[in-house]
Protein backbone atom coordinates (compact mmCIF):
# COMPACT_ATOMS: atom_id res chain seq x y z
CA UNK A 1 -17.57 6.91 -3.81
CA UNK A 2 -17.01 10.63 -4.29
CA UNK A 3 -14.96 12.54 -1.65
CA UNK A 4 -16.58 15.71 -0.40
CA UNK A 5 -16.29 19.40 -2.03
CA UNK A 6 -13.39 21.82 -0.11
CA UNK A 7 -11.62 18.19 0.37
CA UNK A 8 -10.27 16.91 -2.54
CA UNK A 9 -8.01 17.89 -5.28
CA UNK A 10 -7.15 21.37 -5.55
CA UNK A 11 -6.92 23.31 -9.12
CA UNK A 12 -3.59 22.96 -10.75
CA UNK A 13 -4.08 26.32 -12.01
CA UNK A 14 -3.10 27.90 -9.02
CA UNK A 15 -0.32 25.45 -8.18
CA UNK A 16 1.10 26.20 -11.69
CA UNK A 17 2.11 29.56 -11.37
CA UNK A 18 3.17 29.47 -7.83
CA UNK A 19 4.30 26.09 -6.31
CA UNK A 20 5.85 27.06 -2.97
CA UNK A 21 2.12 27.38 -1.83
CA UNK A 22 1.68 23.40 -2.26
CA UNK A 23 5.27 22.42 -1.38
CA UNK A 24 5.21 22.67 2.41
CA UNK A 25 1.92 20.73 2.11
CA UNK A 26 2.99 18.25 0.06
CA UNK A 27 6.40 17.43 2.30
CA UNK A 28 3.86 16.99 5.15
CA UNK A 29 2.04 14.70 2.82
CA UNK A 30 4.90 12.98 1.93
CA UNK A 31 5.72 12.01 6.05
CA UNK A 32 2.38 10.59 5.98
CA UNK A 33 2.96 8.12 2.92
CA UNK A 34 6.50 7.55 4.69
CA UNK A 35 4.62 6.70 8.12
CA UNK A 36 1.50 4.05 6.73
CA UNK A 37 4.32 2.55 4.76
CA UNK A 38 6.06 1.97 7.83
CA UNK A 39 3.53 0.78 9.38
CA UNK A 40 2.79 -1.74 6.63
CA UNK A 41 6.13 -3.09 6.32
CA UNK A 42 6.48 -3.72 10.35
CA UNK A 43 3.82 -6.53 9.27
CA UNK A 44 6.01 -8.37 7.07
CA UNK A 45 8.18 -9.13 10.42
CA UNK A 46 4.91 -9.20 12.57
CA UNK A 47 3.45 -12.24 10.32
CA UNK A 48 5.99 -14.92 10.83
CA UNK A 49 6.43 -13.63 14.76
CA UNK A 50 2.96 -14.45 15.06
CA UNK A 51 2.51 -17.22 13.29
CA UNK A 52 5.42 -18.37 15.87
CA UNK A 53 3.99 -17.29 18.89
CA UNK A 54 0.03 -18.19 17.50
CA UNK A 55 1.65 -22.17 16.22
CA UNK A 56 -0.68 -21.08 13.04
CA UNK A 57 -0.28 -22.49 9.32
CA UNK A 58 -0.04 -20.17 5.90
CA UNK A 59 -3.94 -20.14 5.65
CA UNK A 60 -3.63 -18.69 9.09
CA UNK A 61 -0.98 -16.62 8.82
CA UNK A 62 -2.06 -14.45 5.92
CA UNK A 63 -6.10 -14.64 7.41
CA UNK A 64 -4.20 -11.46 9.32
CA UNK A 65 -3.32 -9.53 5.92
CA UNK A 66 -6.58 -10.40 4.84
CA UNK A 67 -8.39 -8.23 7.76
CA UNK A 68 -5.63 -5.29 7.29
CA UNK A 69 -6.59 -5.02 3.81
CA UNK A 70 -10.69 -5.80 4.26
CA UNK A 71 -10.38 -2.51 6.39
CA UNK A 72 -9.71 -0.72 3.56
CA UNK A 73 -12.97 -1.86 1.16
CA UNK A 74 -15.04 -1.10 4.90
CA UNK A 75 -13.67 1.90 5.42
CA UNK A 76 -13.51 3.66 2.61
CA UNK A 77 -16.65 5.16 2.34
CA UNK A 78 -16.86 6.29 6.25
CA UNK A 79 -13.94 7.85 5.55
CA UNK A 80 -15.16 9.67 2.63
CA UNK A 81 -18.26 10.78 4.74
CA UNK A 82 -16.32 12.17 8.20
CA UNK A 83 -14.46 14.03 6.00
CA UNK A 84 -17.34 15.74 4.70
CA UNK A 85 -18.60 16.16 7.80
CA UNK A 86 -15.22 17.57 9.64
CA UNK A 87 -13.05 18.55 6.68
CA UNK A 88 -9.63 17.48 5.41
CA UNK A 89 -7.12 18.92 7.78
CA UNK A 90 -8.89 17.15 10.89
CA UNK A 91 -9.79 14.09 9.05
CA UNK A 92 -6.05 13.09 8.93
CA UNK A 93 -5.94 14.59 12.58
CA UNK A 94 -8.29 11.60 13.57
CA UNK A 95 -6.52 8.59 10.66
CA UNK A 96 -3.33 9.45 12.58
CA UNK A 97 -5.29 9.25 15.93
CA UNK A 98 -7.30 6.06 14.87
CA UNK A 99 -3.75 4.08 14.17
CA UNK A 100 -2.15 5.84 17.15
CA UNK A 101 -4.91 3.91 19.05
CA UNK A 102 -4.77 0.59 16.96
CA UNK A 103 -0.56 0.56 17.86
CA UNK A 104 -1.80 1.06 21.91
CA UNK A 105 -4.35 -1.69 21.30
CA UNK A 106 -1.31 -4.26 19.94
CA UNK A 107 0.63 -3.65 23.00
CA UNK A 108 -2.91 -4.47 24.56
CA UNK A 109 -3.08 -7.45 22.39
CA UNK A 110 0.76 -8.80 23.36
CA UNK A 111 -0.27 -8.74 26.81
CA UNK A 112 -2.43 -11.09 26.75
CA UNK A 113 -1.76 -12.39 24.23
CA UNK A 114 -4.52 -12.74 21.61
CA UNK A 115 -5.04 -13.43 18.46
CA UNK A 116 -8.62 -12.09 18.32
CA UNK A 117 -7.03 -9.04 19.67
CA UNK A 118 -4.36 -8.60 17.40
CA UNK A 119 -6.66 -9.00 14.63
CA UNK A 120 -9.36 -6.17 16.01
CA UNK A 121 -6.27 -4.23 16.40
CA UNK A 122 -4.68 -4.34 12.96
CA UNK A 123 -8.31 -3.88 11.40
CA UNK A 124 -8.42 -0.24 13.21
CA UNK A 125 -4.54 0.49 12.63
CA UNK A 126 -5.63 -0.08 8.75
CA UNK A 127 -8.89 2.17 9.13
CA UNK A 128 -7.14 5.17 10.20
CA UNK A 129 -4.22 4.51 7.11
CA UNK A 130 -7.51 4.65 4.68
CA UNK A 131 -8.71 7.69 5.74
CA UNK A 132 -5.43 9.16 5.06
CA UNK A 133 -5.32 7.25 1.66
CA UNK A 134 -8.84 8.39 0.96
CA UNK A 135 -7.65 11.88 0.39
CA UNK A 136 -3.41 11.99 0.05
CA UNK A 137 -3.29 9.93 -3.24
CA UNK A 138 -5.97 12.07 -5.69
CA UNK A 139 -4.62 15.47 -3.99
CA UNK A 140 -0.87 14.04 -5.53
CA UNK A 141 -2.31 13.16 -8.08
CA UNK A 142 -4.37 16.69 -9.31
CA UNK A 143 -2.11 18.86 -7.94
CA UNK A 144 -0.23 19.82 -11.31
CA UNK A 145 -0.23 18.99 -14.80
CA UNK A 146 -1.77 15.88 -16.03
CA UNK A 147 0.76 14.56 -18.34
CA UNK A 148 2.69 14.12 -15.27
CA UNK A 149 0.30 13.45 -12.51
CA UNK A 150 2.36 9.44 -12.95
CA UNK A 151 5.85 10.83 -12.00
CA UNK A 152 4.06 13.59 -9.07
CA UNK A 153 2.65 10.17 -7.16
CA UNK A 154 5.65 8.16 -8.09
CA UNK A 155 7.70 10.52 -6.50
CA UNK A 156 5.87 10.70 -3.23
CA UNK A 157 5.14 6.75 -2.75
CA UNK A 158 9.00 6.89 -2.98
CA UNK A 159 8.63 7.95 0.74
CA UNK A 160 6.07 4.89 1.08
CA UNK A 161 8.43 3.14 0.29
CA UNK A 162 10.96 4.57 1.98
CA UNK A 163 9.00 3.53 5.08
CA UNK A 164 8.72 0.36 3.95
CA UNK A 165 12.45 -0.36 3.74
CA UNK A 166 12.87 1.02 7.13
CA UNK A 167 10.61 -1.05 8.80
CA UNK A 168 12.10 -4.50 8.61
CA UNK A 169 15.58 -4.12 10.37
CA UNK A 170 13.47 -2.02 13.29
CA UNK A 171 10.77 -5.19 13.13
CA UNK A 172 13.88 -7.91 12.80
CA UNK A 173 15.55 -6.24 15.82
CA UNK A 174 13.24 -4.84 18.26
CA UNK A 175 10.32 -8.34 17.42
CA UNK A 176 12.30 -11.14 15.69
CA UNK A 177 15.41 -10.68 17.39
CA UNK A 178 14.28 -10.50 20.44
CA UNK A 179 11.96 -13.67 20.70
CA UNK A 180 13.26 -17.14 20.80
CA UNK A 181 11.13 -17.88 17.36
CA UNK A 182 13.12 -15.63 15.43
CA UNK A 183 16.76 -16.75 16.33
CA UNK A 184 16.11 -20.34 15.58
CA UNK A 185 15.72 -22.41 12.84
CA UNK A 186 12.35 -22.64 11.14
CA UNK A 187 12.05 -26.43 12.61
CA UNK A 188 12.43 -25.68 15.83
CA UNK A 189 9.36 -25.86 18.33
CA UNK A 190 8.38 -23.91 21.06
CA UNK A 191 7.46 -24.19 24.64
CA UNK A 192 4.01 -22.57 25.79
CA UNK A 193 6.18 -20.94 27.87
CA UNK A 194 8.54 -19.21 24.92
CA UNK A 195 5.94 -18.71 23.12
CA UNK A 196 4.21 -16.29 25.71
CA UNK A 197 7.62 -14.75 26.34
CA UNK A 198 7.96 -14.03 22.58
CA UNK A 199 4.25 -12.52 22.47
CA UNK A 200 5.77 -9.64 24.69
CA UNK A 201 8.41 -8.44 22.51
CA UNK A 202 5.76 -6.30 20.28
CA UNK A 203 4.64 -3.91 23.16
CA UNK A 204 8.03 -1.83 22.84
CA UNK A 205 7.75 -1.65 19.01
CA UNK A 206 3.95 -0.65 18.82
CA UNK A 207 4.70 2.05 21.95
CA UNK A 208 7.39 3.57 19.90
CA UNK A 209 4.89 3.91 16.99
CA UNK A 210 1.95 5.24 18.93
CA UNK A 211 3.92 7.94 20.22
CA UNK A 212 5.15 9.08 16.60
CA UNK A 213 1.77 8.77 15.49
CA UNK A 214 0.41 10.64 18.46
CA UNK A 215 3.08 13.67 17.34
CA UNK A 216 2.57 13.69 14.08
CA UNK A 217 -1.15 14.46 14.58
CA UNK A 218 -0.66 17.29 16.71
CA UNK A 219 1.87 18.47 14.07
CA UNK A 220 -0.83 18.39 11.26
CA UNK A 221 -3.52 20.09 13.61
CA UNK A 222 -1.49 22.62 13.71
CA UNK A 223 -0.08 23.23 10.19
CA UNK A 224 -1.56 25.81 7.99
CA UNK A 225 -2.53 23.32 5.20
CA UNK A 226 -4.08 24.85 1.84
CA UNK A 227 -7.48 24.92 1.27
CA UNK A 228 -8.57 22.17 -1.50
CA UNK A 229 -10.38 23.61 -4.36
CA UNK A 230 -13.83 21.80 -6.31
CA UNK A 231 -13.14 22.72 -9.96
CA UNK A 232 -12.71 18.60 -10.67
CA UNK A 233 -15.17 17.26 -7.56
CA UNK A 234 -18.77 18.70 -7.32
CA UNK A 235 -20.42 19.40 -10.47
CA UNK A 236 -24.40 19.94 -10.98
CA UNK A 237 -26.78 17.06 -10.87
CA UNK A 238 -28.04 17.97 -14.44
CA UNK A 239 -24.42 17.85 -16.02
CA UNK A 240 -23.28 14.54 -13.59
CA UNK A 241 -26.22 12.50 -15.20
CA UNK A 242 -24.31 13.11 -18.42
CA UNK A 243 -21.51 11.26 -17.30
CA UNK A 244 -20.92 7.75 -16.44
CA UNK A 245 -17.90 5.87 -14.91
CA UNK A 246 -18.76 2.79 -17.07
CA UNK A 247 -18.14 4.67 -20.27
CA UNK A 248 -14.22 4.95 -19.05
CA UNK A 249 -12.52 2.16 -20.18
CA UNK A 250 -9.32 3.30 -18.05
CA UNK A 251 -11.12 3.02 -15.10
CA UNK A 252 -13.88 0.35 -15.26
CA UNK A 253 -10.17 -1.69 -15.82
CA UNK A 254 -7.91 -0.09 -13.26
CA UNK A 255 -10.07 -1.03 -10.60
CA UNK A 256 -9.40 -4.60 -10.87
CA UNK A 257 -5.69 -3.77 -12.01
CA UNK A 258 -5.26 -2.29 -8.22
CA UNK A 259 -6.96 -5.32 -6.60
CA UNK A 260 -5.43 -7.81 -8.70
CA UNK A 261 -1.55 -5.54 -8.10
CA UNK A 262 -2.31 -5.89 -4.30
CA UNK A 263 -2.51 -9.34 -4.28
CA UNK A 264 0.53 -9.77 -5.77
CA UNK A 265 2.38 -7.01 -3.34
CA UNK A 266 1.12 -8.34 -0.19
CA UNK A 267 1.76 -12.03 -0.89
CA UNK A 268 5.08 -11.33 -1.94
CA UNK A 269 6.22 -9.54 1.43
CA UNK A 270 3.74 -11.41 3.46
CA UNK A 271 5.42 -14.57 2.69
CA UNK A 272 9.08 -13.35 1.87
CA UNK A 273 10.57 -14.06 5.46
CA UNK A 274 8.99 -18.25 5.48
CA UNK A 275 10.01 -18.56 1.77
CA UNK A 276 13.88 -17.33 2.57
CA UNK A 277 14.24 -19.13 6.02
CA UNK A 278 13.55 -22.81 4.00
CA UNK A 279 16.37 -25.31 3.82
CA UNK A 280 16.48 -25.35 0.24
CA UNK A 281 16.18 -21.70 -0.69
CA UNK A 282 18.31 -19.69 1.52
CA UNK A 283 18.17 -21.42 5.22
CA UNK A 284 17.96 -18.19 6.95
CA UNK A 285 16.65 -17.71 10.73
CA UNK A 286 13.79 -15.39 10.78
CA UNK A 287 15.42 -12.28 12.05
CA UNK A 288 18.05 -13.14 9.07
CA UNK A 289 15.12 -13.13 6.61
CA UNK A 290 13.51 -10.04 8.00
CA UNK A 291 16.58 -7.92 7.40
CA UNK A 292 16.65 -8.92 3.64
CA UNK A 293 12.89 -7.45 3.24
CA UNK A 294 15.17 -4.12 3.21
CA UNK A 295 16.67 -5.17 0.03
CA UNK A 296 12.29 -5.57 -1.22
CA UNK A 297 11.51 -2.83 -0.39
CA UNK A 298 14.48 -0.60 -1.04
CA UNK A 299 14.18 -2.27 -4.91
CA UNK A 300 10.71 -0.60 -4.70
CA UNK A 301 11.61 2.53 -3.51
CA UNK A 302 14.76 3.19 -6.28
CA UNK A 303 12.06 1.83 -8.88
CA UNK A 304 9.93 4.57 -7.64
CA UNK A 305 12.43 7.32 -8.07
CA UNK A 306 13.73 6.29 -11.40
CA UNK A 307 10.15 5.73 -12.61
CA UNK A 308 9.19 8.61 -11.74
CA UNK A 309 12.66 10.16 -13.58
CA UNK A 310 11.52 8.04 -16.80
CA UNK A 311 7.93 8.93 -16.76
CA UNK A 312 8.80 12.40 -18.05
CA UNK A 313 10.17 11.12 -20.96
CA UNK A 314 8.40 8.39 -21.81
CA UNK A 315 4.98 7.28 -21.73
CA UNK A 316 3.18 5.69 -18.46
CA UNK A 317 1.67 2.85 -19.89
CA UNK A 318 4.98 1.65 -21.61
CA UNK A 319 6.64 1.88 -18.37
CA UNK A 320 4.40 -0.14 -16.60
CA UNK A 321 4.00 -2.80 -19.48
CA UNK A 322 7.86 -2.99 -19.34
CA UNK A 323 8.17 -3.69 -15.48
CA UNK A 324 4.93 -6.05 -15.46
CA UNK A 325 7.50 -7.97 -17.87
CA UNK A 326 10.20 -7.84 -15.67
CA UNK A 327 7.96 -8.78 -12.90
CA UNK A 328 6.84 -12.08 -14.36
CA UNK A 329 10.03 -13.38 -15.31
CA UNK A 330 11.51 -13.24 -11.55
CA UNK A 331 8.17 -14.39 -10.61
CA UNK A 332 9.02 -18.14 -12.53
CA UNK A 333 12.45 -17.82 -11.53
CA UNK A 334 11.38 -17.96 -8.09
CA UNK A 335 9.28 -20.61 -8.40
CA UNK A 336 11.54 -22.97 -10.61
CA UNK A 337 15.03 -22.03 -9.32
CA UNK A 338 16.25 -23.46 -5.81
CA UNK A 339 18.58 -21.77 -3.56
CA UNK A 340 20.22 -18.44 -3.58
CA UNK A 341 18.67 -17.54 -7.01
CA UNK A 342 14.96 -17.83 -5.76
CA UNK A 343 15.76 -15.34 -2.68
CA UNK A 344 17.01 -13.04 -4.69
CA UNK A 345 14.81 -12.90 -7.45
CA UNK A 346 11.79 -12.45 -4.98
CA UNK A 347 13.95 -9.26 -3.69
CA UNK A 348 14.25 -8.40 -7.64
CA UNK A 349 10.01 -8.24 -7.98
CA UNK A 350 10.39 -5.21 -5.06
CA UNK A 351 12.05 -3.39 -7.81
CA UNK A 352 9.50 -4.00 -10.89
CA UNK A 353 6.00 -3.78 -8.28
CA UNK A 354 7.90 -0.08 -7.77
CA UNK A 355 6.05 2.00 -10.10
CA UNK A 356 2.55 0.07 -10.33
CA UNK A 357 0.37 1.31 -7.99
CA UNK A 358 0.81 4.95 -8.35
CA UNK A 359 1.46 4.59 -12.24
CA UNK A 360 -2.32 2.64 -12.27
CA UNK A 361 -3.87 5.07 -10.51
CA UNK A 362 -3.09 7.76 -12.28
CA UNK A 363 -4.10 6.04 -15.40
CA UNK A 364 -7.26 5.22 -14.16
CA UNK A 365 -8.39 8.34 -13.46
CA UNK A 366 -7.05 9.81 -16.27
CA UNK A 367 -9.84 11.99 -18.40
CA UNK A 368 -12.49 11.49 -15.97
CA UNK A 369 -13.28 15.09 -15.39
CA UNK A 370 -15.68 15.38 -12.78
CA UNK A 371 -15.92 11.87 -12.29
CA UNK A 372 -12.23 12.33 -10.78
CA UNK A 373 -13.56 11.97 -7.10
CA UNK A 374 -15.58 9.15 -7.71
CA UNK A 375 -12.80 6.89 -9.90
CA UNK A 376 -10.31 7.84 -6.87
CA UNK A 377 -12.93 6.37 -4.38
CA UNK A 378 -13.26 3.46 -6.41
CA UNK A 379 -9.37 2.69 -7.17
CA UNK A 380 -8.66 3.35 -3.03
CA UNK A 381 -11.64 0.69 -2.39
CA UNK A 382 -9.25 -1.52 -4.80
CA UNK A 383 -7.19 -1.57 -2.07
CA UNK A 384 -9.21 -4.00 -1.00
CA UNK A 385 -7.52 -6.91 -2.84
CA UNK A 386 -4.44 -7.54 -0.33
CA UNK A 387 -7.22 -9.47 1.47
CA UNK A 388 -7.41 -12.29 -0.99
CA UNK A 389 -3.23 -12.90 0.22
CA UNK A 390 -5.30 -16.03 2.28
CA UNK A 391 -6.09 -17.54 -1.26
CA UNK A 392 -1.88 -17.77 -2.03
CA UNK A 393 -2.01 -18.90 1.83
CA UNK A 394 -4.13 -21.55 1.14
CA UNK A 395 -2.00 -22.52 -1.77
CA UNK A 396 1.34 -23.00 -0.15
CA UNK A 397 -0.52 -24.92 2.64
CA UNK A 398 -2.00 -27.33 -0.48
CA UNK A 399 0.86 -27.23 -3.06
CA UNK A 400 4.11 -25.98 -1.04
CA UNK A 401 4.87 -22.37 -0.81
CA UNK A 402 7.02 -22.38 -3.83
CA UNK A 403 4.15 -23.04 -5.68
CA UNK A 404 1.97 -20.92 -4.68
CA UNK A 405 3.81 -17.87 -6.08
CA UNK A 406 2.66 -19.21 -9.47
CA UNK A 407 -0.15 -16.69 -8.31
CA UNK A 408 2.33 -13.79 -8.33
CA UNK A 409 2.84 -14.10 -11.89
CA UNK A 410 -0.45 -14.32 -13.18
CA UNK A 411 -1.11 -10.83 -11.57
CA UNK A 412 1.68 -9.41 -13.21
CA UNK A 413 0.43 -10.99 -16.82
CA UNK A 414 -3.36 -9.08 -16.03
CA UNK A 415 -1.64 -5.28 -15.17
CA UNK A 416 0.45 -6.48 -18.62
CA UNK A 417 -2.57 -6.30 -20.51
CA UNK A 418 -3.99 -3.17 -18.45
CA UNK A 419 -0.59 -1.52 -19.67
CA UNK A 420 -1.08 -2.41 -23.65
CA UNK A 421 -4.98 -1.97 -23.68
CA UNK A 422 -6.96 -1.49 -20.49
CA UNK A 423 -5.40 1.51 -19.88
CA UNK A 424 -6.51 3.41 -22.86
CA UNK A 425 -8.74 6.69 -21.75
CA UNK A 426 -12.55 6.44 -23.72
CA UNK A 427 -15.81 7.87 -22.57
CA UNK A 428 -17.85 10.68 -22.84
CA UNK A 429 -14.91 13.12 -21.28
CA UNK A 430 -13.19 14.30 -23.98
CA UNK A 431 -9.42 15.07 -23.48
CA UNK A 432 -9.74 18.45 -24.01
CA UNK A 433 -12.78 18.48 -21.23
CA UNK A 434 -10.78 16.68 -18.66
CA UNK A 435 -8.25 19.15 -18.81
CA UNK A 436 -9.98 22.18 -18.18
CA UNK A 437 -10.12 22.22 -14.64
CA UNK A 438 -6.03 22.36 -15.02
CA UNK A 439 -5.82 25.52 -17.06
């Protein structure tokens, strides 16, 4: 999927010798990751409200993720195509519109309530957050020298997750602590009646967020963003049939290193606030449990700074070989250790998923050339594979919830081998090629 020419990754050459042209543009870019990540995290408390107020099970209750993250394999190639047709600056204009709409929709949906609704509503939320993805992560990622396009998109996903740590005390206050499901133990049941009064408390939440959304937009229609260059995107049809994405090891493995990474991600926060509130792990209420995601997620974010820090010293793929390692062993302490120990070893994965979606990326498009747009298009689609969380659903409704984190760990094992091997650049770019459009 190849993004369109004037809308993808400018030349590094002209960001080289005078940054202060990118740097306003890139802060602006930054508020974006900040914002979707925000978003994102809000449904870590929004899952177990739901699955409260809905009386669903864990195949249920991550079906939702699943549609949030199918949005993103649907709509990536739209996305690529209204950009071409309206250009970048307006195209994130209408992603901030599209999930400005999505967050009206789920005050729609509490009103009701619906499940059907919610679902519709989350699927356009996520739309408009891939059209922004669609373009933000390659621009990071081009926008300077190679050798450190890793620490560049480490750097800014620190704001993602910087979003993502804010959003669970604002989702534990203004959802779970303000329904009767999310003050009470995990065994207690509900009334029809409290659970329709609970359905209402995510109107004042998803208002808030529309109107930030609804700001921001007009902000960025109005902000005199840099024009993006073509030296790495469009290249003539006689040269293009030289190349072939298949011949890039890097990438034809990265792909399913990002799908298999999400998987892990989303089942870990998707299922953090259940796997706390049990009896034998850290008997927490649910708002209890949602404020703890901040420790997740604020592991992910300081990974993200100091990875980017250590990336300029040492190598990408040794970094991420080292925290798919560290990832792994919390992953089997979780599952095999009761208690305190398993809650906080689940917070301790926050910190080692940190650098792995940026530092993947990055790697996979790494030599490409003019294939750049493409591999980007392909790696967003990737995305994609936070809707298979319903598979480690359906294994904590089979096995116990525990269990199913067994899951977790075998992802981290796959991006271990991506790290030593996968991630090794071949194909008919040469090195010296690929970086020609940086000089």
């Amino acid at each position: 999927m190849a993004l369109p020419p004037g809308s993808t990754a400018p030349s590094a050459h002209s960001n080289a010798g005078a940054p202060p042209r990118y740097l306003a543009a890139l802060i602006l870019l930054a508020s974006l990751f900040l914002m979707w990540g925000f978003i994102t995290g809000i449904n870590n408390t929004l899952l177990p409200h739901l699955r409260s107020v809905f009386d669903l099970n864990y195949t249920q209750t991550t079906l939702i993720e699943s549609v949030w993250f199918i949005a993103y394999f649907v709509a990536s190639i739209p996305s690529a195509k209204l950009i071409q047709r309206v250009g970048y600056q307006r195209s994130l204009v209408i992603g901030l519109l599209v999930m400005g709409a999505g967050s009206l929709g789920m005050m729609l949906a509490a009103s009701i309530p619906s499940y059907g609704v919610t679902l519709a509503m989350l699927f356009l939320i996520a739309s408009g957050i891939t059209l922004l993805q669609v373009a933000a992560n390659p621009y990071v990622a081009i926008v300077g020298k190679p050798e450190t396009a890793s620490s560049r998109l480490n750097l800014v996903q620190a704001m993602n997750s910087l979003g993502t740590t804010l959003a669970p005390p604002f989702g534990a206050y203004l959802i779970l602590g303000r329904t009767k499901g999310g003050t009470v133990d995990s065994t207690t049941v509900l009334t029809p009646a409290e659970r329709l009064a609970d359905a209402h408390s995510v109107i004042l939440p998803y208002g808030l967020v529309a109107v930030v959304l609804i700001l921001l937009a007009l902000v960025i229609a109005r902000f005199p963003l840099p024009a993006m260059g073509n030296s790495v995107s469009r290249v003539s049809r006689e040269e293009r049939r030289s190349h072939s994405l298949w011949k890039h090891r890097n990438l034809v493995f990265g792909v399913p290193a990002i799908f298999i990474y999400l998987i892990a991600e989303i089942g870990v926060a998707n299922l953090f606030v259940n796997f706390v509130s049990q009896p034998d792990i850290a008997n927490l209420t649910a708002q209890q449990a949602g404020n703890y995601l901040t420790f997740l997620w604020g592991g992910m974010m300081v990974g993200r700074f100091l990875g980017s820090f250590i990336m300029q010293r040492i190598r990408a793929e040794t970094v991420l070989a080292a925290f798919s390692v560290g990832a792994f062993v919390v992953m089997l302490i979780t599952v095999f250790a009761h208690g305190p120990a398993a809650m906080w070893s689940l917070i301790l994965v926050g910190f080692f998923h940190s650098i792995m979606f940026p530092t993947i990326f990055t790697l996979g498009i790494r030599g490409l050339g003019p294939l750049t747009e493409e591999g980007s298009g392909l790696l967003i689609m990737a995305i994609a594979g936070g809707a298979l969380v319903f598979v480690q659903g359906m294994l904590a409704d089979e096995y116990g919830l525990q269990w199913s984190f067994l899951l977790t760990a075998a992802c981290e094992l796959y991006i271990l081998f991506y790290a030593l091997w996968g991630a090794k650049p071949t194909g008919a770019v040469l090195a010296e090629e690929a970086a020609e459009p940086f000089k």
